[in-house]
C-alpha atoms as a PDB file:
ATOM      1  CA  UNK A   1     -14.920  29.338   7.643  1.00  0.00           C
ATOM      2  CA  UNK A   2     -12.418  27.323   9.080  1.00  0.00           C
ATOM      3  CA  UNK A   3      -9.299  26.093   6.863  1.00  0.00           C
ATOM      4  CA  UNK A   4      -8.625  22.449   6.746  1.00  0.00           C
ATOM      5  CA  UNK A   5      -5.706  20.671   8.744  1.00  0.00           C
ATOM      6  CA  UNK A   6      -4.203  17.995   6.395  1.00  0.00           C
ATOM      7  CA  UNK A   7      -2.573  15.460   8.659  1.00  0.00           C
ATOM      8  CA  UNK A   8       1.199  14.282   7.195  1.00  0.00           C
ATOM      9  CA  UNK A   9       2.347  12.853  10.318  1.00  0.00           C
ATOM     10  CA  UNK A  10       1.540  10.091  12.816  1.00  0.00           C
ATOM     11  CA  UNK A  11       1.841  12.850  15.571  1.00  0.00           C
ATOM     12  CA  UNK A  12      -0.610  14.396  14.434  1.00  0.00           C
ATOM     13  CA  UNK A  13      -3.461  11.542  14.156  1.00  0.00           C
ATOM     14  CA  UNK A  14      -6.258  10.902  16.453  1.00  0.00           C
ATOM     15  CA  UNK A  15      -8.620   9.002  15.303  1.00  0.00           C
ATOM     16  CA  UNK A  16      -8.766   5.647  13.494  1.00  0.00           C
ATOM     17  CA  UNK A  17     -10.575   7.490  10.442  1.00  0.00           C
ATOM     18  CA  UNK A  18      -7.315   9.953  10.409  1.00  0.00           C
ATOM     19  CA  UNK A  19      -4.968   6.781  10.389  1.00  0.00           C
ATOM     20  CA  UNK A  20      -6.598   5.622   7.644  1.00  0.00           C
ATOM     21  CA  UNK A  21      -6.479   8.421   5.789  1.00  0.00           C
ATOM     22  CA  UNK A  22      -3.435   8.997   6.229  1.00  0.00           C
ATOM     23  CA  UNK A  23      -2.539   5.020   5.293  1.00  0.00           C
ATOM     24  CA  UNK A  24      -4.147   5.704   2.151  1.00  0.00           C
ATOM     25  CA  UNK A  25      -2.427   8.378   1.754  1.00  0.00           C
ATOM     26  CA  UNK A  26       1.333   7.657   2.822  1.00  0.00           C
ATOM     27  CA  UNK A  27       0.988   3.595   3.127  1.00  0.00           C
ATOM     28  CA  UNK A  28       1.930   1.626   6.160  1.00  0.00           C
ATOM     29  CA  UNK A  29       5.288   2.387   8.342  1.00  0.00           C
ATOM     30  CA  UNK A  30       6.292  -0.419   9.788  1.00  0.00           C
ATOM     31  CA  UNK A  31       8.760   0.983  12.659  1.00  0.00           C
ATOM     32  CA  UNK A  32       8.072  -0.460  15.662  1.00  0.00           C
ATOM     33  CA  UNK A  33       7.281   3.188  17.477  1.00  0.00           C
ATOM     34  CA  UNK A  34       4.815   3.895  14.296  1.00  0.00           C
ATOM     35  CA  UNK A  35       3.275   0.485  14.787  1.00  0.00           C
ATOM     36  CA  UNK A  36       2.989   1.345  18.459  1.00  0.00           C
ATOM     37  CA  UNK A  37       1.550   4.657  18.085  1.00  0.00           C
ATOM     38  CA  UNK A  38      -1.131   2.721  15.377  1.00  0.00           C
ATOM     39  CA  UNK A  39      -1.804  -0.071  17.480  1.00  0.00           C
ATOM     40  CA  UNK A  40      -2.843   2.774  20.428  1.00  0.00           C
ATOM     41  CA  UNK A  41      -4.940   5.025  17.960  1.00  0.00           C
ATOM     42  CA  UNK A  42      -7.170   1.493  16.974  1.00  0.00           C
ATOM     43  CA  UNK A  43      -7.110   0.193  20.635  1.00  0.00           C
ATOM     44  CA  UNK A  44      -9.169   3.715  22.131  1.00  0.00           C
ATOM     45  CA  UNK A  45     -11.226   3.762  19.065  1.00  0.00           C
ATOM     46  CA  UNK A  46     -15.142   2.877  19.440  1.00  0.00           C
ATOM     47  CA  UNK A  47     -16.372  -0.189  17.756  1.00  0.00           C
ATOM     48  CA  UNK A  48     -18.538   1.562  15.634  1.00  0.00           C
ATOM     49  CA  UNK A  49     -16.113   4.014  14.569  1.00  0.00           C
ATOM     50  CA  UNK A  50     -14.109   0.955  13.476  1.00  0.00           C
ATOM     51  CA  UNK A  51     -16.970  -0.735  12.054  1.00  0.00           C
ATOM     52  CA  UNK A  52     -17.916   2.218   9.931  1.00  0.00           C
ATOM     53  CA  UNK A  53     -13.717   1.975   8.404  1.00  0.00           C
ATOM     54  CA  UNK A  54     -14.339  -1.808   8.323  1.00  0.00           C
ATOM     55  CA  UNK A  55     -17.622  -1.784   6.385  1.00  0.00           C
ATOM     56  CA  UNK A  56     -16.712   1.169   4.133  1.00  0.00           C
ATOM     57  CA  UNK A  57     -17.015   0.246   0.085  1.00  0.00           C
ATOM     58  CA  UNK A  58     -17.437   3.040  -1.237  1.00  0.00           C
ATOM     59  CA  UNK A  59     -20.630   3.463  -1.755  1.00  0.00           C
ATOM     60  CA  UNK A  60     -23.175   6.382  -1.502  1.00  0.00           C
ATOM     61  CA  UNK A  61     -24.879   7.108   1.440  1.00  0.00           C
ATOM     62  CA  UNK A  62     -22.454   5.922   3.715  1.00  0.00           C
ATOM     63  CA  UNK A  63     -22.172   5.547   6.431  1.00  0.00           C
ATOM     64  CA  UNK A  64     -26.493   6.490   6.309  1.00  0.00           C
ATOM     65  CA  UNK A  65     -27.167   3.433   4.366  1.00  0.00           C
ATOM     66  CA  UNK A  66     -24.457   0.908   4.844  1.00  0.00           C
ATOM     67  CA  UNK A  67     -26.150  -2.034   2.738  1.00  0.00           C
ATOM     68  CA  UNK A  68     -26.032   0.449  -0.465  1.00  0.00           C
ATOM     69  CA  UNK A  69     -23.960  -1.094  -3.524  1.00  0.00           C
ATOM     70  CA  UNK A  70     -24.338   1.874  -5.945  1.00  0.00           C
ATOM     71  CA  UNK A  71     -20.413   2.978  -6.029  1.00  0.00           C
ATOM     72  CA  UNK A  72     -19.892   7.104  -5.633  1.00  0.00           C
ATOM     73  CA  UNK A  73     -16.380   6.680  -6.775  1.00  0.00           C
ATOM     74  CA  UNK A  74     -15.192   7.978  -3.619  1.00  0.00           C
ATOM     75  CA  UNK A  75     -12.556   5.394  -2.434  1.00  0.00           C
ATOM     76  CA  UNK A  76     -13.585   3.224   0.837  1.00  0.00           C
ATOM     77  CA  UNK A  77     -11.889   2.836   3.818  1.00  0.00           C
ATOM     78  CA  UNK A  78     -12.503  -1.682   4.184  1.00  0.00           C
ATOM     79  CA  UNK A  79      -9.166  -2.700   2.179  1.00  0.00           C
ATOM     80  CA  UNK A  80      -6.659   0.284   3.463  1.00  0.00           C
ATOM     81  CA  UNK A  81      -8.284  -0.198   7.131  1.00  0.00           C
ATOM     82  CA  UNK A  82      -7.844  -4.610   7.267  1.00  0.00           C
ATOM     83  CA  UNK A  83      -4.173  -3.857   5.375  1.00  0.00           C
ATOM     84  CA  UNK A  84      -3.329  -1.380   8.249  1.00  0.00           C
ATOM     85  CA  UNK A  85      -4.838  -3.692  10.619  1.00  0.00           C
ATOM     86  CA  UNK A  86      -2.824  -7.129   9.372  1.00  0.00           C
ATOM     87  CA  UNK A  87       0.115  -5.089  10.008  1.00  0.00           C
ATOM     88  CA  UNK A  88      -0.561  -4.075  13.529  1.00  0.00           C
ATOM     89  CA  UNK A  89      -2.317  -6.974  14.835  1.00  0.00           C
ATOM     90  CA  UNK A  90      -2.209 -10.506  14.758  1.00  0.00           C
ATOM     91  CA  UNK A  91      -3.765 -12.883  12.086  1.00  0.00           C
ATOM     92  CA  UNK A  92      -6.182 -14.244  14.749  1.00  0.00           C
ATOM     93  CA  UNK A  93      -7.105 -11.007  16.381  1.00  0.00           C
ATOM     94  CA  UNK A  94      -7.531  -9.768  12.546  1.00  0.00           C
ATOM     95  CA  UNK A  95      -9.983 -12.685  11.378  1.00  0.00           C
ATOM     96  CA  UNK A  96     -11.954 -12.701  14.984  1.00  0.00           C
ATOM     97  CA  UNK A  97     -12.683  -9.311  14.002  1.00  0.00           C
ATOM     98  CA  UNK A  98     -13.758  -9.549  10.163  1.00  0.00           C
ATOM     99  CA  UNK A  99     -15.772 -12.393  11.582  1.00  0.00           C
ATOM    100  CA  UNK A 100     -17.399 -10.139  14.147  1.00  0.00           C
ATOM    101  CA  UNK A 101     -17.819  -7.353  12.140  1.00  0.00           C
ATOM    102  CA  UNK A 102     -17.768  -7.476   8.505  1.00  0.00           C
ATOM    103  CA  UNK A 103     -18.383 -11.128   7.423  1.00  0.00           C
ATOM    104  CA  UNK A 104     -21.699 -11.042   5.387  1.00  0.00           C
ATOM    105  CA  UNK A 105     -22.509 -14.381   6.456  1.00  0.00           C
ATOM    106  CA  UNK A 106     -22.040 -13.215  10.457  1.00  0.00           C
ATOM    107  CA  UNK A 107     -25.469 -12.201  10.717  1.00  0.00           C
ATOM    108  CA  UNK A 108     -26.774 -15.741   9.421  1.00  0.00           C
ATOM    109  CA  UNK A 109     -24.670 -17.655  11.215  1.00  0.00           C
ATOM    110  CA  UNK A 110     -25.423 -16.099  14.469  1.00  0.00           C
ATOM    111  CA  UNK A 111     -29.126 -16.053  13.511  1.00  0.00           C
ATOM    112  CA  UNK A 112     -28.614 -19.932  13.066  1.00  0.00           C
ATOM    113  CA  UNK A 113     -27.032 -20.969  16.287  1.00  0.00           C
ATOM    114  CA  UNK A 114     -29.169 -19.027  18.321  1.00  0.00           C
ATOM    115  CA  UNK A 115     -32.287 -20.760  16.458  1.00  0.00           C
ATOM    116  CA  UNK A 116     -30.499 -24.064  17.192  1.00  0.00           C
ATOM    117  CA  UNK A 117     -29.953 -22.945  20.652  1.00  0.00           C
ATOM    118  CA  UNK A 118     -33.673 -22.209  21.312  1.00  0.00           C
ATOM    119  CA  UNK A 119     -34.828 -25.332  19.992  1.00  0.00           C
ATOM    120  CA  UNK A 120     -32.294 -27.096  21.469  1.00  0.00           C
ATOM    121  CA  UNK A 121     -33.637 -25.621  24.512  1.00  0.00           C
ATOM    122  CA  UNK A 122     -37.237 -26.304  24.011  1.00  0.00           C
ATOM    123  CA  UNK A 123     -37.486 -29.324  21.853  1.00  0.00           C
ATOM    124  CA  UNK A 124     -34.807 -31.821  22.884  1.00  0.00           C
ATOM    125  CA  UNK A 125     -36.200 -34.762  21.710  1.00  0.00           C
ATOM    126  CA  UNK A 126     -36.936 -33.425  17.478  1.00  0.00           C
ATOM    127  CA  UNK A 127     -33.395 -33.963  15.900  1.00  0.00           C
ATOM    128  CA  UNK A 128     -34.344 -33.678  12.272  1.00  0.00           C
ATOM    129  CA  UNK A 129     -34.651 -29.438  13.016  1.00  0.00           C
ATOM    130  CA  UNK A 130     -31.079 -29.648  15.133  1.00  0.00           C
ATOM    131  CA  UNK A 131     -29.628 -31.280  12.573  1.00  0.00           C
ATOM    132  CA  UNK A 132     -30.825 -28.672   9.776  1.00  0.00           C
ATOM    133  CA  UNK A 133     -29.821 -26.295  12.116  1.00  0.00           C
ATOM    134  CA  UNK A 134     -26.347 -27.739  12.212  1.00  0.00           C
ATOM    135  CA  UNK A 135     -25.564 -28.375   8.507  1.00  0.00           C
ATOM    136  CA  UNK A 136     -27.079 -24.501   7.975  1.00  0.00           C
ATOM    137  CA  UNK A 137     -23.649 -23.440  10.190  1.00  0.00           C
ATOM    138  CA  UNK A 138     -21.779 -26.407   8.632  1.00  0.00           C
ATOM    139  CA  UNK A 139     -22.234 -24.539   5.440  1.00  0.00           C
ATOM    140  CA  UNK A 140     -22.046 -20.948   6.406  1.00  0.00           C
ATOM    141  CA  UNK A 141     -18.725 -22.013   8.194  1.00  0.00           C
ATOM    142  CA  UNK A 142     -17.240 -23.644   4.913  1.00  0.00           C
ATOM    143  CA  UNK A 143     -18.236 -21.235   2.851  1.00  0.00           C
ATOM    144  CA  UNK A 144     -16.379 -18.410   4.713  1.00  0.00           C
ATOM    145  CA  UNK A 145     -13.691 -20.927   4.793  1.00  0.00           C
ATOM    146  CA  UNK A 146     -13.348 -20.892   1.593  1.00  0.00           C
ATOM    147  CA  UNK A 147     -13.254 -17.090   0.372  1.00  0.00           C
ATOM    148  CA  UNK A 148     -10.468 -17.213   3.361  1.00  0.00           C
ATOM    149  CA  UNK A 149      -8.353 -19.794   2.330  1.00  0.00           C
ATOM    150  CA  UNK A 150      -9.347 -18.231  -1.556  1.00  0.00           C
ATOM    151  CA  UNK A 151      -8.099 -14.613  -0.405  1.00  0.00           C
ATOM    152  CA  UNK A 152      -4.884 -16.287   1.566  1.00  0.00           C
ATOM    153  CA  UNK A 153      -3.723 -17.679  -1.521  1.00  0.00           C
ATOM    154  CA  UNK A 154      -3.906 -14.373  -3.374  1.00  0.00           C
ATOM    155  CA  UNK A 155      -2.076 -12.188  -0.981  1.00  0.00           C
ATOM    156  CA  UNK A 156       0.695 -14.894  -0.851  1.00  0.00           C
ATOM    157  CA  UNK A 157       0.790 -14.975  -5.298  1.00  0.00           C
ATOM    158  CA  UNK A 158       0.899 -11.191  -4.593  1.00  0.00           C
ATOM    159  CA  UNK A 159       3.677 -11.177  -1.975  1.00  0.00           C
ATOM    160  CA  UNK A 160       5.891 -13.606  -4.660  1.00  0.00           C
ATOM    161  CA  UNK A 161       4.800 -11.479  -7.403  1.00  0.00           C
ATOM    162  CA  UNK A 162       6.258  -8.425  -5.156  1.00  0.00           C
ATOM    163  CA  UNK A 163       9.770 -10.020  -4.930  1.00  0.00           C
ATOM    164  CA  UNK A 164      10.213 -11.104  -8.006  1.00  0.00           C
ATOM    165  CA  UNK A 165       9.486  -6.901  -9.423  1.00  0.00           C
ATOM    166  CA  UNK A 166      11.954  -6.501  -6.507  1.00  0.00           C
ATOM    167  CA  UNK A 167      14.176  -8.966  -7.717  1.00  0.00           C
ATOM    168  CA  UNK A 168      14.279  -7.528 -11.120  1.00  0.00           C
ATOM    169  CA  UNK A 169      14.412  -4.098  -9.787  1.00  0.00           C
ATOM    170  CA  UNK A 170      18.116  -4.991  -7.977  1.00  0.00           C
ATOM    171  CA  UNK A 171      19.139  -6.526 -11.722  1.00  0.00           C
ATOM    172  CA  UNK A 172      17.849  -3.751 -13.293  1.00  0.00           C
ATOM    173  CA  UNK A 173      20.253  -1.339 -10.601  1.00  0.00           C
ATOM    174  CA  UNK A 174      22.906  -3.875 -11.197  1.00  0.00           C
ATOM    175  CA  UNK A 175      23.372  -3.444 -15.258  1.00  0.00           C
ATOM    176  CA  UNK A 176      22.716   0.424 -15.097  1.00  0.00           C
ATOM    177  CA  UNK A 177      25.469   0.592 -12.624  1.00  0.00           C
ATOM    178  CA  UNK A 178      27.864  -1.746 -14.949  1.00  0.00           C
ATOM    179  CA  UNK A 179      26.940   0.015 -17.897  1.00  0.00           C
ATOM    180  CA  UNK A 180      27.438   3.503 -16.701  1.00  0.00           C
ATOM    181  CA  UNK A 181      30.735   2.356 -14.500  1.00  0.00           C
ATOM    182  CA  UNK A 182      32.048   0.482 -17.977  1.00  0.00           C
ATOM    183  CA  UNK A 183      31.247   3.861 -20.343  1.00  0.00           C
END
């Protein structure tokens, strides 16, 4: 039987499913040759081996049975793999690819323009159908923007949040030092 490698270096990574282990294990450099090396690991990585980190809850059975919600308590790979990828990539790049690949309400809203597209196509002259088709994106399109704009204005709460521990932190430092300089 052959004994496990544990990967504790960058080096040593391969594959996007080792970064993100690894992420989860060590959390995020961000020096520009680690960032590099990251951004070169994703970038030969298969879309499906990326949509298998980006889809990954937690649940049981997966990757066999991807739409499964019963929780194994193993720990997924979706919120280490999009915070290693907002650090690498850009916010654009980031969201085309949620949209692409994770969005629950993809599937529908490609679904619905293509409808609209085909009857577009075939019966130009009944608007009451386009125009269903159209609000049915309209509200797909809103509705994703909201859980974005939702999930934007958490991360930034979080980020304050972050420097003010930080800030408190440094005043924390700052009186130890006095007290123990004074004594």
């Amino acid at each position: 039987m052959e004994k496990a490698t544990i990967i504790t270096t960058l080096d040593q990574v391969t594959t996007a499913k080792e970064l993100v282990a690894l992420v989860s294990w060590q959390g995020v450099s961000t020096k520009q040759e680690d960032i590099c090396r990251m951004q070169d690991i994703i970038g030969h990585s298969t879309v499906e081996e990326l949509n298998l980190l980006a889809n990954d809850i937690g649940a049981d059975g997966y990757p066999d049975n991807p739409k499964s919600t019963t929780f194994s308590g193993r720990r997924g790979t979706r919120d280490t793999f999009y915070h290693l990828l907002s650090v690498i990539w850009n916010w654009q790049d980031l969201l085309n690819f949620w949209n692409e690949n994770t969005n629950p309400d993809h599937k529908a809203l490609e679904e619905a323009k293509a409808e609209l597209k085909k009857y577009e196509k075939w019966h130009i002259g009944d608007s009451s159908r386009i125009k269903e088709l159209n609000d049915q994106i309209h509200e797909a399109a809103d509705k994703w923007s909201e859980e974005y704009d939702k999930r934007t204005a958490l991360e930034y709460q979080l980020k304050v949040k972050n420097q003010e521990i930080m800030q408190l932190k440094a005043k924390l430092y700052d009186l130890m030092v006095k007290e123990n300089g004074a004594a």
